[in-house]
C-alpha atoms as a PDB file:
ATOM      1  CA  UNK A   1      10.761   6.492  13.136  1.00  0.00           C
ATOM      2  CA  UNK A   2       7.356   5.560  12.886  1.00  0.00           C
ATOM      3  CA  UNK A   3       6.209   8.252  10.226  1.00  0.00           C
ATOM      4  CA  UNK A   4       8.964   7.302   8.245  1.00  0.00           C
ATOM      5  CA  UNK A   5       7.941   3.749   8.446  1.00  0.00           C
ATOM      6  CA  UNK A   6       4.397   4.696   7.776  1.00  0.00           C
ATOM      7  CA  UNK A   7       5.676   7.067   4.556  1.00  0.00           C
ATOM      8  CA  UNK A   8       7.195   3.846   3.889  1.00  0.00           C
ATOM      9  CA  UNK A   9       3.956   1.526   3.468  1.00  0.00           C
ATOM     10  CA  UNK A  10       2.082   4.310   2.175  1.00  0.00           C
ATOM     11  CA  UNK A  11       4.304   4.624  -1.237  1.00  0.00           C
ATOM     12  CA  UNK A  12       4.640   0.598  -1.180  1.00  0.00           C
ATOM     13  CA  UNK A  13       0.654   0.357  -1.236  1.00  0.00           C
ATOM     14  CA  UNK A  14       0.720   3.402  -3.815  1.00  0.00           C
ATOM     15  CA  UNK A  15       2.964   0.779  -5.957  1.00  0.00           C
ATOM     16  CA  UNK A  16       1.003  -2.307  -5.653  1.00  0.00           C
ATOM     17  CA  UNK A  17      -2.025  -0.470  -6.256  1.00  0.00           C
ATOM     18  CA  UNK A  18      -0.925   1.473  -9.310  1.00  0.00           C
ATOM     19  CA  UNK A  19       0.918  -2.509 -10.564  1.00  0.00           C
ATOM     20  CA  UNK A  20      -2.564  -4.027  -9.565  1.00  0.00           C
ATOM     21  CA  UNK A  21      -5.231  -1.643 -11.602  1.00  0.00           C
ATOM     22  CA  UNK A  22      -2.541  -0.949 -14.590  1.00  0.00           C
ATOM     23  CA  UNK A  23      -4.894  -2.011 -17.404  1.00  0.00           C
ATOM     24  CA  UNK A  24      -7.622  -2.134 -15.199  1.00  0.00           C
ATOM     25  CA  UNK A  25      -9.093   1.308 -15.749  1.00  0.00           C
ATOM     26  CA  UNK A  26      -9.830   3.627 -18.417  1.00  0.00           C
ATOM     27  CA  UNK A  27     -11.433   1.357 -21.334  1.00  0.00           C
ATOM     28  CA  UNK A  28     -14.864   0.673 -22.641  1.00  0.00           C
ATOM     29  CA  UNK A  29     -16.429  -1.516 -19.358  1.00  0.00           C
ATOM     30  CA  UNK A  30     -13.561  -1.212 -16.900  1.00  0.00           C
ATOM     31  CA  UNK A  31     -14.034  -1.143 -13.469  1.00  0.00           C
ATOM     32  CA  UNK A  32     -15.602   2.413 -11.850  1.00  0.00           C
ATOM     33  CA  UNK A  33     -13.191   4.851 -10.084  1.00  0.00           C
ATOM     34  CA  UNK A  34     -14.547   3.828  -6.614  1.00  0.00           C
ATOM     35  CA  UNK A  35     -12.829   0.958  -7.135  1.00  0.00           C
ATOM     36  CA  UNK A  36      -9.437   2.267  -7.448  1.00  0.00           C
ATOM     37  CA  UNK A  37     -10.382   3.643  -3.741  1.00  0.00           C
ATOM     38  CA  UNK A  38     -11.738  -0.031  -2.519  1.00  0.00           C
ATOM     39  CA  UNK A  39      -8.536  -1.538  -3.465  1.00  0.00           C
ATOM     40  CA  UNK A  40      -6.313   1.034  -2.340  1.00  0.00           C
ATOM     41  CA  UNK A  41      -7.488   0.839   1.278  1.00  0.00           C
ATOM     42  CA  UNK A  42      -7.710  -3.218   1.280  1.00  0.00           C
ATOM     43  CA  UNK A  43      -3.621  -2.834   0.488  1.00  0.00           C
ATOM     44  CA  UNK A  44      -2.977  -0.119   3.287  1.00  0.00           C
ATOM     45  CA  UNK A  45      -4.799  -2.335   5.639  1.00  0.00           C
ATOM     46  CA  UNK A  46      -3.297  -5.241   4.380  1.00  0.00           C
ATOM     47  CA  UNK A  47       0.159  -3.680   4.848  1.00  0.00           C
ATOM     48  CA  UNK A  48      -0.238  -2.067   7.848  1.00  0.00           C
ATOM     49  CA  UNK A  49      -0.929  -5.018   9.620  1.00  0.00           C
ATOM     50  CA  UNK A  50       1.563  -7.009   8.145  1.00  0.00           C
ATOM     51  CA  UNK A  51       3.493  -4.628   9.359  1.00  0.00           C
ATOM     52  CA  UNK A  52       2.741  -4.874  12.430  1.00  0.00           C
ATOM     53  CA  UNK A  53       3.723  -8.815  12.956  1.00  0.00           C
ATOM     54  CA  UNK A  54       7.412  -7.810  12.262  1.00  0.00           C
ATOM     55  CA  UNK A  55      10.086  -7.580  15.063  1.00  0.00           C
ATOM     56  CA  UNK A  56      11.338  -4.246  15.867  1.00  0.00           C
ATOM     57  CA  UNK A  57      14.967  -3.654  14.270  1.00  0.00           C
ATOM     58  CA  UNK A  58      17.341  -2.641  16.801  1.00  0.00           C
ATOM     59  CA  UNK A  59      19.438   0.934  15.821  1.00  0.00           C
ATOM     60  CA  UNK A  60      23.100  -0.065  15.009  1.00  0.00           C
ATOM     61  CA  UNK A  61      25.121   1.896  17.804  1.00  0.00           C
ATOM     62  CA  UNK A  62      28.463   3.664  17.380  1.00  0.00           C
END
């Protein structure tokens, strides 16, 4: 369960990232590659431990 949930957070913080530097990079004076990389871990983190402060879902039983 928890891979899955980390799989999870990693594509969400592959989305914002991508939604966040769309624009952002590529042109005449953009920002530098690195920062594709700084942002991209301040979202993990950022997801991560929101992650963390949610309750645990409980498995519907059958």
């Amino acid at each position: 369960m928890a891979g899955e949930i980390d799989r999870a957070l990693f594509d969400k913080a592959i989305e914002v990232t991508a939604t966040a530097l769309r624009g952002a990079m590529g042109g005449e004076g953009s920002q530098p590659p690195a920062y594709a990389a700084e942002l991209f871990r301040e979202i993990w983190e950022a997801l991560k431990a929101g992650a963390q402060d949610l309750p645990d879902r409980t498995r519907a039983g059958f």
